[in-house]
PDB file of N, CA and C in Angstrom:
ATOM      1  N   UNK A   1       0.828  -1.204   0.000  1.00  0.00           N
ATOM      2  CA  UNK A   1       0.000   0.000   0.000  1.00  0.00           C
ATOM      3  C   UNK A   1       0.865   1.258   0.000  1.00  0.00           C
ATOM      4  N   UNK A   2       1.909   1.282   0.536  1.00  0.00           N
ATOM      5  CA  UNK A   2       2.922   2.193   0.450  1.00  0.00           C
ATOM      6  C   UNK A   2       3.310   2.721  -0.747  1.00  0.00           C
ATOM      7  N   UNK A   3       3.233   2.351  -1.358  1.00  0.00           N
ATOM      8  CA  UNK A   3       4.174   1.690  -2.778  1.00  0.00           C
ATOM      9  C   UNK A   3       3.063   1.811  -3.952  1.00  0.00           C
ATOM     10  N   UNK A   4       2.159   2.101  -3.413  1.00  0.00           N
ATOM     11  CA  UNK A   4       0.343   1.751  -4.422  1.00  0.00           C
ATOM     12  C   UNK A   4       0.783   2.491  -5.431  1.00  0.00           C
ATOM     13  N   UNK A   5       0.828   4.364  -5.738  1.00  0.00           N
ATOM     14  CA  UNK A   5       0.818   5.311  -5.918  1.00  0.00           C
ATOM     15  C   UNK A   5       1.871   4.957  -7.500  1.00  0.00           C
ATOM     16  N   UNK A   6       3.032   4.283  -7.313  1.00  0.00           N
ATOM     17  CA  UNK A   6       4.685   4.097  -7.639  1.00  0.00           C
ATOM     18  C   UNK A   6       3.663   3.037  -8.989  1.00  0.00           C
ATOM     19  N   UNK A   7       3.128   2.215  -8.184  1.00  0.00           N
ATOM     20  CA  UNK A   7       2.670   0.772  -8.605  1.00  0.00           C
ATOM     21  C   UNK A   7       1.570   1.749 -10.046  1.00  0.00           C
ATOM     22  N   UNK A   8       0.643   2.074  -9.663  1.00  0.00           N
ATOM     23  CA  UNK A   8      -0.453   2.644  -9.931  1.00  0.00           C
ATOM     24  C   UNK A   8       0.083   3.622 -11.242  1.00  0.00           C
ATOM     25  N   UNK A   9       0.401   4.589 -11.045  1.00  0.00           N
ATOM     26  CA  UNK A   9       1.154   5.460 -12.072  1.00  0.00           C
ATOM     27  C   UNK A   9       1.757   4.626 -13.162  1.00  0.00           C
ATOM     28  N   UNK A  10       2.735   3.645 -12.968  1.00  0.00           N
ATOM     29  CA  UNK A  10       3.424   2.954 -13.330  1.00  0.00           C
ATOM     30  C   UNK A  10       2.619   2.863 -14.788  1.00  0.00           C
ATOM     31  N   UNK A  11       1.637   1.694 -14.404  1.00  0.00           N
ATOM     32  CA  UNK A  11       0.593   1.260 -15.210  1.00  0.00           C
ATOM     33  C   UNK A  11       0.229   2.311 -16.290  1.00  0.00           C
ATOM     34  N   UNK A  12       0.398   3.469 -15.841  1.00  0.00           N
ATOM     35  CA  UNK A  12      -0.948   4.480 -16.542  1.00  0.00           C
ATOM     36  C   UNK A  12      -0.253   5.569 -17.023  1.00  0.00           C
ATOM     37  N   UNK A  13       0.549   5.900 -18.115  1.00  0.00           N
ATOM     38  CA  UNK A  13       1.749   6.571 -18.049  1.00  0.00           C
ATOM     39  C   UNK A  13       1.181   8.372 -18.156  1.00  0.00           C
ATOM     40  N   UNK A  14       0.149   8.129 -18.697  1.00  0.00           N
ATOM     41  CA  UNK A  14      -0.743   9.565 -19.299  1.00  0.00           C
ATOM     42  C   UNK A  14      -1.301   9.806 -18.613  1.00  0.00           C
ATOM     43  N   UNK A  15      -1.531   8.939 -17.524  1.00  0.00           N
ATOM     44  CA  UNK A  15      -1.949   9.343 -15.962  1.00  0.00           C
ATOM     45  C   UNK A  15      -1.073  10.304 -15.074  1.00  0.00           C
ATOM     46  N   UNK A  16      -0.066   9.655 -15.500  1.00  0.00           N
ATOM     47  CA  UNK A  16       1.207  10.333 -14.578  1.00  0.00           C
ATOM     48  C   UNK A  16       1.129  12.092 -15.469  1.00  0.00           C
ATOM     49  N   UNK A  17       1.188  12.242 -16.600  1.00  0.00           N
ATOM     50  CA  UNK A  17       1.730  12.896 -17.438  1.00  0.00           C
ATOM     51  C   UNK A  17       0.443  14.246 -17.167  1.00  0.00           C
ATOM     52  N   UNK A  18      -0.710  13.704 -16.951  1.00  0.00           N
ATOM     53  CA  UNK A  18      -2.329  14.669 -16.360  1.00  0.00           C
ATOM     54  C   UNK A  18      -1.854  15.313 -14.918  1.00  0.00           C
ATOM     55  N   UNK A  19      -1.138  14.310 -14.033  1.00  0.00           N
ATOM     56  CA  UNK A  19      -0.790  14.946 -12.982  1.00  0.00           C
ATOM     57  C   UNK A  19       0.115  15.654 -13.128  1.00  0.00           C
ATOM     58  N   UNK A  20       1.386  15.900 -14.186  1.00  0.00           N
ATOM     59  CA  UNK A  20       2.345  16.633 -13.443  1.00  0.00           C
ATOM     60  C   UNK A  20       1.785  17.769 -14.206  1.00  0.00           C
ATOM     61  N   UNK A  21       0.242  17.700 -14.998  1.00  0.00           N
ATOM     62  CA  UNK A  21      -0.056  19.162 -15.559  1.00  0.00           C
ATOM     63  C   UNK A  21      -0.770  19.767 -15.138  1.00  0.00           C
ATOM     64  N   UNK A  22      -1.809  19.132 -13.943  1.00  0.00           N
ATOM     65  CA  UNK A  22      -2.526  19.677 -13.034  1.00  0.00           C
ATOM     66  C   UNK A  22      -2.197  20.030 -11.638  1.00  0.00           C
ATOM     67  N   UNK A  23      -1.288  18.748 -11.411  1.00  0.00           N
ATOM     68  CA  UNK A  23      -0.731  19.413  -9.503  1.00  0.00           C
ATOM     69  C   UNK A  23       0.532  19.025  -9.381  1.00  0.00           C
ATOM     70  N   UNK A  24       1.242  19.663  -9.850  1.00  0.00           N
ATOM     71  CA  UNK A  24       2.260  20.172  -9.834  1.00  0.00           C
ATOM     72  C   UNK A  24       2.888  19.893  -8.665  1.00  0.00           C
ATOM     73  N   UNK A  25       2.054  20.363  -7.487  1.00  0.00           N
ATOM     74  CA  UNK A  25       2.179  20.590  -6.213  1.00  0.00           C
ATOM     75  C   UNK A  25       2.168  19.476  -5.654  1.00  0.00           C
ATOM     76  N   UNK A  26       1.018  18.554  -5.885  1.00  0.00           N
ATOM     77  CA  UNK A  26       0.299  17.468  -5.348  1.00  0.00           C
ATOM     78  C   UNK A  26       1.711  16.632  -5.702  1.00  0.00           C
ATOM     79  N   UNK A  27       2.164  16.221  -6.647  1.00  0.00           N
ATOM     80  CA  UNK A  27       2.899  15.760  -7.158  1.00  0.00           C
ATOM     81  C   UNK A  27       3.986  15.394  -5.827  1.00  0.00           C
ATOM     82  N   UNK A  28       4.714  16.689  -5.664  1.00  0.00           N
ATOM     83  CA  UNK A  28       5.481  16.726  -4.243  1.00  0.00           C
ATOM     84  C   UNK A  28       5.525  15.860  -3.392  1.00  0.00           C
ATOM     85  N   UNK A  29       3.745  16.464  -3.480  1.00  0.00           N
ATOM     86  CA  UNK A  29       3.074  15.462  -1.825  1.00  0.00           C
ATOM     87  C   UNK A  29       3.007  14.484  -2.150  1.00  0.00           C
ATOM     88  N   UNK A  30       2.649  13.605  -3.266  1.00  0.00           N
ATOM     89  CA  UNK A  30       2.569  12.009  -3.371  1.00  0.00           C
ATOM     90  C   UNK A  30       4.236  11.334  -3.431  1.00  0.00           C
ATOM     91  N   UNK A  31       5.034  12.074  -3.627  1.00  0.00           N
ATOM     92  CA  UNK A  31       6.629  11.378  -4.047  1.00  0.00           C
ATOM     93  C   UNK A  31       6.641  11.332  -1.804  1.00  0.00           C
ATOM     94  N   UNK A  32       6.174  12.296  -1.287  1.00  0.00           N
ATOM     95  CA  UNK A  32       6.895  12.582  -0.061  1.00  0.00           C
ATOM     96  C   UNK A  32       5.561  11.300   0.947  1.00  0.00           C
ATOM     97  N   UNK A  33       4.662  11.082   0.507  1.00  0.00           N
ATOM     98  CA  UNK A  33       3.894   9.900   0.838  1.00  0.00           C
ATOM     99  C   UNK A  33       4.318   8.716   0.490  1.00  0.00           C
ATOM    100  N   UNK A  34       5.319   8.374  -0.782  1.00  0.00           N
ATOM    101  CA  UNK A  34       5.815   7.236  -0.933  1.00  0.00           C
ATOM    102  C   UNK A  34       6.657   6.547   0.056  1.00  0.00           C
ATOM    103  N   UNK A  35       7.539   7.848   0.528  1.00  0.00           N
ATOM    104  CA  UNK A  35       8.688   7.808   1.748  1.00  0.00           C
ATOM    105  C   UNK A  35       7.883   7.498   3.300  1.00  0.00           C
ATOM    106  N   UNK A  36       6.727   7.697   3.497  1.00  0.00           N
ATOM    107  CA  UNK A  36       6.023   7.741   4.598  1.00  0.00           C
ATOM    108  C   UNK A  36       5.811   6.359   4.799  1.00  0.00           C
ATOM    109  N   UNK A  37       6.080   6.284   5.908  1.00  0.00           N
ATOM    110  CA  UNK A  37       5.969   4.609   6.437  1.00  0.00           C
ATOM    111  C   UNK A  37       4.622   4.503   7.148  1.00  0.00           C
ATOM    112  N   UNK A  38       4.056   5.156   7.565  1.00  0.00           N
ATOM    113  CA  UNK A  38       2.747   4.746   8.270  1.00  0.00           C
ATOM    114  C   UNK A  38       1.757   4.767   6.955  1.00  0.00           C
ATOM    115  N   UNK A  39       1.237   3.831   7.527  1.00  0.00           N
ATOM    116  CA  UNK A  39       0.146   2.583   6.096  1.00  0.00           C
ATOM    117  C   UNK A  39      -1.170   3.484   6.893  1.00  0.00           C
ATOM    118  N   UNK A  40      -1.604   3.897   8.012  1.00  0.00           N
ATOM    119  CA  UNK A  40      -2.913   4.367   7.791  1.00  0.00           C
ATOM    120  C   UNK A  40      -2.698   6.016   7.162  1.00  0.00           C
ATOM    121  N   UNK A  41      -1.745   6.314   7.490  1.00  0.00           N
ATOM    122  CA  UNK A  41      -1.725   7.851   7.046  1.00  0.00           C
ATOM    123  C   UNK A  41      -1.444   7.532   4.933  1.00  0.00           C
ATOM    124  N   UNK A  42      -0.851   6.968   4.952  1.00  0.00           N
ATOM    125  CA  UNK A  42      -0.859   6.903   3.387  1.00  0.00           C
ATOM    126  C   UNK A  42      -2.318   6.607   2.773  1.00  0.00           C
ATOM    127  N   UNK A  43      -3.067   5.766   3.359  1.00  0.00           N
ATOM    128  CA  UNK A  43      -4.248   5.120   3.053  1.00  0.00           C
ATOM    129  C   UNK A  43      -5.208   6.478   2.650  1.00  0.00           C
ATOM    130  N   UNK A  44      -5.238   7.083   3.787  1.00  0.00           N
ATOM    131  CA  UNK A  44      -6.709   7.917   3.841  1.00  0.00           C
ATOM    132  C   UNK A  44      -5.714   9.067   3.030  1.00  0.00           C
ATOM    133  N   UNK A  45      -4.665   9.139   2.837  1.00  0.00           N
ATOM    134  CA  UNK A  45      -3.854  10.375   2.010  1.00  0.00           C
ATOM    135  C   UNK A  45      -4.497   9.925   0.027  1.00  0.00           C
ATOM    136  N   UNK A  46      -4.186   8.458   0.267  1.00  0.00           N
ATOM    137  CA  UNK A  46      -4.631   8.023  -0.907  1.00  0.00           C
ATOM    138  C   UNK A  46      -5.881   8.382  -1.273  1.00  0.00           C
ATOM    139  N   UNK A  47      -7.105   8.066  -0.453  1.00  0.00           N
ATOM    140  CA  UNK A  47      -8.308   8.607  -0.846  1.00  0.00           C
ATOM    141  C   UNK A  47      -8.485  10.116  -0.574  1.00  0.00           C
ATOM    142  N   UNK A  48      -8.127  10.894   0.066  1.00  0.00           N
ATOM    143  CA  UNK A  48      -7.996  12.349  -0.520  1.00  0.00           C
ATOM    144  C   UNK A  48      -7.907  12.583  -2.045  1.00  0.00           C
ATOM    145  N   UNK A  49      -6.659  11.973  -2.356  1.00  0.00           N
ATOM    146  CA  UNK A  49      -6.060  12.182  -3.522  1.00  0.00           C
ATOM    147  C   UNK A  49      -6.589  11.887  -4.604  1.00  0.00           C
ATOM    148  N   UNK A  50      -7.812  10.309  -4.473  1.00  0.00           N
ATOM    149  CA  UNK A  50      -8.917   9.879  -5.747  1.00  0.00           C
ATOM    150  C   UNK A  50      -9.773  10.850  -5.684  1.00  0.00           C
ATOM    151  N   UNK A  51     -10.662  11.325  -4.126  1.00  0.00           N
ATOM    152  CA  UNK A  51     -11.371  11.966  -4.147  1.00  0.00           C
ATOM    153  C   UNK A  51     -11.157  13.470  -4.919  1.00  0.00           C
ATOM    154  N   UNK A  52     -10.209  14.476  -4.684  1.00  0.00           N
ATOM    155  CA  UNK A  52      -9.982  15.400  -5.617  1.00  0.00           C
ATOM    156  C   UNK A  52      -9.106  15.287  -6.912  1.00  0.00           C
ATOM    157  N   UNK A  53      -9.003  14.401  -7.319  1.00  0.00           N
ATOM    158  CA  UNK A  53      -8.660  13.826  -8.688  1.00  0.00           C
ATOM    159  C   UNK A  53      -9.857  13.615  -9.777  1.00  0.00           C
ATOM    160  N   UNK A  54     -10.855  13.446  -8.840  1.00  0.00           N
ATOM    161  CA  UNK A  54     -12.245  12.524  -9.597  1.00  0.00           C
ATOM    162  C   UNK A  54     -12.544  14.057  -9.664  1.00  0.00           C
ATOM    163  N   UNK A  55     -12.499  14.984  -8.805  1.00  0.00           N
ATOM    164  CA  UNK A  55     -13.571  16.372  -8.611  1.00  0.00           C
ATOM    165  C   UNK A  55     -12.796  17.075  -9.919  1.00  0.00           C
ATOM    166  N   UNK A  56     -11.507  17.015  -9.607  1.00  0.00           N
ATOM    167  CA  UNK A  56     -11.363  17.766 -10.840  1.00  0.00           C
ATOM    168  C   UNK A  56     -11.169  17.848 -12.471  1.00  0.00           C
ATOM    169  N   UNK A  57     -11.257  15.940 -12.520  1.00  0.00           N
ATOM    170  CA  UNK A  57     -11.664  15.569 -13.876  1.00  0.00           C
ATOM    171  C   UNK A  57     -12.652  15.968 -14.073  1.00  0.00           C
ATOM    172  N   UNK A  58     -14.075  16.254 -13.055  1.00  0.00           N
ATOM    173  CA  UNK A  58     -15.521  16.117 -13.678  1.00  0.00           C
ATOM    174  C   UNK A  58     -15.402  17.521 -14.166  1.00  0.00           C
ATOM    175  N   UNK A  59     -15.109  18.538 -12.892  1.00  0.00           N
ATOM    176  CA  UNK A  59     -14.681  19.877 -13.318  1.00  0.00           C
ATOM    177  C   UNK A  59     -14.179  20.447 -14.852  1.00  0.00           C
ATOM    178  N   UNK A  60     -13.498  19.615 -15.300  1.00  0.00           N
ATOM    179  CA  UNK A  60     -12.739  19.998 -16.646  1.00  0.00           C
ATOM    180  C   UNK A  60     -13.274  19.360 -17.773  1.00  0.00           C
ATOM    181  N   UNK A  61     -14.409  18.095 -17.224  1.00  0.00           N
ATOM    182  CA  UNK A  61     -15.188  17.726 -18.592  1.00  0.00           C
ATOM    183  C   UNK A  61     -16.184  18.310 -18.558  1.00  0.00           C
ATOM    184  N   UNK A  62     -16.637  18.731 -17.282  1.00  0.00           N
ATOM    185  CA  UNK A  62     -18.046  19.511 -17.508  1.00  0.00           C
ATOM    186  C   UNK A  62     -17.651  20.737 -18.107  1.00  0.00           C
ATOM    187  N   UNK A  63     -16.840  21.417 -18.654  1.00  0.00           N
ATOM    188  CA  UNK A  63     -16.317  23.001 -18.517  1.00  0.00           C
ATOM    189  C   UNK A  63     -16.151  22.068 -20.237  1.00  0.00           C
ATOM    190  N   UNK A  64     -15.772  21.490 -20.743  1.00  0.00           N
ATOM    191  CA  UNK A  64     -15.862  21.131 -22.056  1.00  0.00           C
ATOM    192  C   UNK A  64     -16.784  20.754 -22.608  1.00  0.00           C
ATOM    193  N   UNK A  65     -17.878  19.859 -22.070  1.00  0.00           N
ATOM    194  CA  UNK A  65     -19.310  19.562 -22.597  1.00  0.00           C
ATOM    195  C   UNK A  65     -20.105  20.002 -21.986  1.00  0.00           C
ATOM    196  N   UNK A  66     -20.859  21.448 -21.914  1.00  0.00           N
ATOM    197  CA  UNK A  66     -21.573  21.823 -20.679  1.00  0.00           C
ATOM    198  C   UNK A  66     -22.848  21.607 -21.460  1.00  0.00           C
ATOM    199  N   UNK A  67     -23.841  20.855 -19.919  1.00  0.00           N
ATOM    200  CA  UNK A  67     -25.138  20.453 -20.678  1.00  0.00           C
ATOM    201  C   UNK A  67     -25.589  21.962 -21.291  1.00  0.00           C
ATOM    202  N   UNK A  68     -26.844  20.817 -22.118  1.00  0.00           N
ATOM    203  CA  UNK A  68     -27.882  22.229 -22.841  1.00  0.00           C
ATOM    204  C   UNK A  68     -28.926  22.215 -22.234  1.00  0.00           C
TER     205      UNK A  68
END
């Protein structure tokens, strides 16, 4: 679970490539969560991180297909 993030990216390369164009910042924080040894603090860091990941994909497709 430590390691998820490393694992996860890995897989998804244009995944990686969305993040370093949106959070820049975040970015930081997930390399400095890899180093973090406590498994519950990474955990719920992890779901932060889906949770405003998901908000701001919807954000940027809704802002491209806005209903009629």
């Amino acid at each position: 679970m430590i390691h998820f993030f490393d694992d996860f990216l890995r897989q998804i390369p244009e995944l990686r490539f969305y993040i370093y164009l949106f959070f820049p910042r975040m970015v930081l924080d997930v390399k400095m969560m890899v180093f973090c040894n406590d498994i519950t603090f990474t955990y719920g860091y992890s779901i932060l991180f889906y949770g405003y990941l998901t908000k701001r994909f919807y954000l940027v497709t809704k802002s491209f297909f806005p209903e009629r």
